[in-house]
C-alpha atoms as a PDB file:
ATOM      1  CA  UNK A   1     130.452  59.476  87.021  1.00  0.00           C
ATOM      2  CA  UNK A   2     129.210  60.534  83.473  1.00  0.00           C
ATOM      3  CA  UNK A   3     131.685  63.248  83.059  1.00  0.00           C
ATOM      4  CA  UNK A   4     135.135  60.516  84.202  1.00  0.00           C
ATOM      5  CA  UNK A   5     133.455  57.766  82.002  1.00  0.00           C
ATOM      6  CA  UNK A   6     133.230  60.292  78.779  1.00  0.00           C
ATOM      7  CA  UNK A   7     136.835  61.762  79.417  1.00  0.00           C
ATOM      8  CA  UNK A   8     138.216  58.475  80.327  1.00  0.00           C
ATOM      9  CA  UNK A   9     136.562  56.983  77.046  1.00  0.00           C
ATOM     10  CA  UNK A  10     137.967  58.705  74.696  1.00  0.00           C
ATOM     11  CA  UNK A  11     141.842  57.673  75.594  1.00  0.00           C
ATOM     12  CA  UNK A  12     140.589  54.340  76.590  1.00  0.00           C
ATOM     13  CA  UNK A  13     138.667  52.118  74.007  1.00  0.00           C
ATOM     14  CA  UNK A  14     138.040  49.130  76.406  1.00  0.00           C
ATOM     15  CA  UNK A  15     135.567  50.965  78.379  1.00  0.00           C
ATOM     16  CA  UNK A  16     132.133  50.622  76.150  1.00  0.00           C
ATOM     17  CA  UNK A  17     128.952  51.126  78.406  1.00  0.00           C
ATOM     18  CA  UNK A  18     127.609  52.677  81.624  1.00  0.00           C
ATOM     19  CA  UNK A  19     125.047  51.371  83.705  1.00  0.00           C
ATOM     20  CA  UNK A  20     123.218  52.617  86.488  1.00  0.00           C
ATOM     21  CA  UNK A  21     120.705  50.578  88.496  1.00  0.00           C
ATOM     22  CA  UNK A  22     117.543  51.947  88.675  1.00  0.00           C
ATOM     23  CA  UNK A  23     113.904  50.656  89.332  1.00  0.00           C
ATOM     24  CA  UNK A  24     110.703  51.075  87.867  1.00  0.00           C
ATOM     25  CA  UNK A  25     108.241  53.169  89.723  1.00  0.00           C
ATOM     26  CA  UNK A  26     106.045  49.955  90.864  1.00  0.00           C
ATOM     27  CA  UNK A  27     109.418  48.760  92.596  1.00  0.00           C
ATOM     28  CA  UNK A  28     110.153  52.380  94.341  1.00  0.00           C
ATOM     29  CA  UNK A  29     106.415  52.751  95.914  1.00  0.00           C
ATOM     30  CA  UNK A  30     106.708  49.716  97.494  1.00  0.00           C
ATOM     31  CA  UNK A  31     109.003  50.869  99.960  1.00  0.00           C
ATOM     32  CA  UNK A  32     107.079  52.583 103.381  1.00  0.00           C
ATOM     33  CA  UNK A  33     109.675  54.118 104.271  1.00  0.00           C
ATOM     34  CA  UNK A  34     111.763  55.922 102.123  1.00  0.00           C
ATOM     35  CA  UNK A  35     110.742  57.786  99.021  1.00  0.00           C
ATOM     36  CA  UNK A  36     113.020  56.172  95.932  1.00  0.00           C
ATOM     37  CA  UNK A  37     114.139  56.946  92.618  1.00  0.00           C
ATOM     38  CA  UNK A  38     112.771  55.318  89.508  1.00  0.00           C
ATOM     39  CA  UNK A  39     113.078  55.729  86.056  1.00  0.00           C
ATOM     40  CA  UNK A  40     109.824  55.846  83.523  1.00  0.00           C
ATOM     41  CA  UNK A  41     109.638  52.295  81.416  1.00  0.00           C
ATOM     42  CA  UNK A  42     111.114  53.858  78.463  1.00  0.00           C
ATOM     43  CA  UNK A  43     114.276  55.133  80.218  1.00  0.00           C
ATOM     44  CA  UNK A  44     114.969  51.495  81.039  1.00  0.00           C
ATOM     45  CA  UNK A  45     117.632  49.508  79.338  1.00  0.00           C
ATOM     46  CA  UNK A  46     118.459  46.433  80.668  1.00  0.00           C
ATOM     47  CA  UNK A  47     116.646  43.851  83.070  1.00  0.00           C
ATOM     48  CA  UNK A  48     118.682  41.472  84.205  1.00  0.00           C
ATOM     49  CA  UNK A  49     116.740  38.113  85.654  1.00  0.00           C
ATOM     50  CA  UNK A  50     118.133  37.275  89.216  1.00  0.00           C
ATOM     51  CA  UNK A  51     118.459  34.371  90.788  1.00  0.00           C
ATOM     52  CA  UNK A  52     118.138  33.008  94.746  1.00  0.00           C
ATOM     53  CA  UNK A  53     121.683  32.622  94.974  1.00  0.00           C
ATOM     54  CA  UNK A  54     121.768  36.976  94.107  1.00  0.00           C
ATOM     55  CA  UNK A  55     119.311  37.631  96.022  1.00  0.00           C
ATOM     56  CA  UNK A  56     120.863  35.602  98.989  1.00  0.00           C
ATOM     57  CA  UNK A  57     124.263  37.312  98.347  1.00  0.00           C
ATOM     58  CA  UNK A  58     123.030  41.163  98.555  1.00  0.00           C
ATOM     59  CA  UNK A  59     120.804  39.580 101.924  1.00  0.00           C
ATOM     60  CA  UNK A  60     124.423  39.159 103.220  1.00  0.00           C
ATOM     61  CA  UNK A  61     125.693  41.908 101.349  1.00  0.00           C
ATOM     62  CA  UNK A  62     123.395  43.781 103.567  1.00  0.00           C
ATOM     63  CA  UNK A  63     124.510  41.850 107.174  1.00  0.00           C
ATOM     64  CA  UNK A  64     127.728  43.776 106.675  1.00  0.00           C
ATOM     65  CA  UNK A  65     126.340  47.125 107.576  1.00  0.00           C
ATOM     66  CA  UNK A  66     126.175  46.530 111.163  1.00  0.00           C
ATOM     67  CA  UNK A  67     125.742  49.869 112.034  1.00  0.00           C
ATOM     68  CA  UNK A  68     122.933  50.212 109.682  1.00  0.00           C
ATOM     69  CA  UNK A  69     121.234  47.182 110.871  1.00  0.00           C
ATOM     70  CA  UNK A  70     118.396  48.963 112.878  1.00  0.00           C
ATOM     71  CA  UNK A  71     117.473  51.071 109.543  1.00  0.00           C
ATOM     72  CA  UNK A  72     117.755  47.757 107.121  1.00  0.00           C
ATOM     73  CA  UNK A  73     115.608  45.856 109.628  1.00  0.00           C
ATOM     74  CA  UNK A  74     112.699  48.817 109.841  1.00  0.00           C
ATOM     75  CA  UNK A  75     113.207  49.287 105.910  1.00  0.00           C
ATOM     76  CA  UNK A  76     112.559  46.319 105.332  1.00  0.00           C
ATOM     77  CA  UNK A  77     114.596  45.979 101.876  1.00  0.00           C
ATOM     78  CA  UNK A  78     115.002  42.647 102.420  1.00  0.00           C
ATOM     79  CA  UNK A  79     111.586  41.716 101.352  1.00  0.00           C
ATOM     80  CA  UNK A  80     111.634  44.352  98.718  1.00  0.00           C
ATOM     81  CA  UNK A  81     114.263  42.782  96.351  1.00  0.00           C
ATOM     82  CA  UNK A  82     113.060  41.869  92.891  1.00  0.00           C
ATOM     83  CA  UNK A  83     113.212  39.436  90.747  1.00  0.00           C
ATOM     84  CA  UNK A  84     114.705  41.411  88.242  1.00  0.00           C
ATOM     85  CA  UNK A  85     117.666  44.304  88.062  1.00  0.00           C
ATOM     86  CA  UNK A  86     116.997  47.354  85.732  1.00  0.00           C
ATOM     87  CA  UNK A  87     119.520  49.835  84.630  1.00  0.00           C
ATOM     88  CA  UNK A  88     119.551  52.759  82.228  1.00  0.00           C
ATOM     89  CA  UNK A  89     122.030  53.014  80.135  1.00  0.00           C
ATOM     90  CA  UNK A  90     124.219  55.813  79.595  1.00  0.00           C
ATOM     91  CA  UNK A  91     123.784  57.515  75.835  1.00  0.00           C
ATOM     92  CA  UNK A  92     121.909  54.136  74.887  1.00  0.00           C
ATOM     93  CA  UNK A  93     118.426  53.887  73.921  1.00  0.00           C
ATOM     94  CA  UNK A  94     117.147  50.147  74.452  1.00  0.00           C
ATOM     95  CA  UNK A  95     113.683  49.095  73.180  1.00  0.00           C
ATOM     96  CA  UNK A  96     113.108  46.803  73.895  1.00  0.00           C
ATOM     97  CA  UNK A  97     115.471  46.459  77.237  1.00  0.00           C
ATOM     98  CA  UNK A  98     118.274  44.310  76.655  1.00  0.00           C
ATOM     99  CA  UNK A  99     118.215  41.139  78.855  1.00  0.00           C
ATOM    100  CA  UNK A 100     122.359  40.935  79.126  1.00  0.00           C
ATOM    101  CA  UNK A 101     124.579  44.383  79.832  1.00  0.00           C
ATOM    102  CA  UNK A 102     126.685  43.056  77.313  1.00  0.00           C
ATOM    103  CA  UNK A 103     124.406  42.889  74.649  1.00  0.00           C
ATOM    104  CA  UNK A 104     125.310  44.646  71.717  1.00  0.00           C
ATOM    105  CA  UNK A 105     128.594  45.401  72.894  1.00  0.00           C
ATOM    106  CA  UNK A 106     131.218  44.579  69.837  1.00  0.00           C
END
């Protein structure tokens, strides 16, 4: 993903950041049952507040995977959703995190 967004960059000017979700390591222990990447508070970037209505929509979201409903049931994920979205930022440094992924952005 890093490599297309550099190449693709260069011959196209509209595309200005790259995000990745992440979580903080808090966020990644509390799941039982599968181990989770995080990034350390310093690689974070953004947090984005959410809202019921987002957190209802990836709940759904989630419904779709039908064949994966055993697994999101026993994860429980559902419970684990945050209040908040992190990302790091691709060749951005952010302290503190930006509260908008536009932010900054000219």
């Amino acid at each position: 993903m890093k490599r297309a967004f550099v190449e693709l960059a260069e011959r196209a000017p509209y595309l200005k950041r790259l995000a990745f979700s992440t979580m903080s390591e808090e966020e990644a222990s509390a799941s039982e049952h599968y181990t989770l990447s995080w990034s350390k508070p310093e690689e974070i970037d953004c947090v984005l507040e959410v809202e019921d209505i987002d957190i209802e929509t990836t709940h759904r979201a989630l419904d779709c995977y039908v064949t994966y409903k055993d697994a999101i049931e026993q994860s429980g994920i559902k419970d684990l959703l945050p209040p908040q979205v992190s990302f790091e930022i691709f060749g951005e440094s952010h302290d503190p995190p930006l509260g908008d992924l536009f932010g900054g952005l000219t």
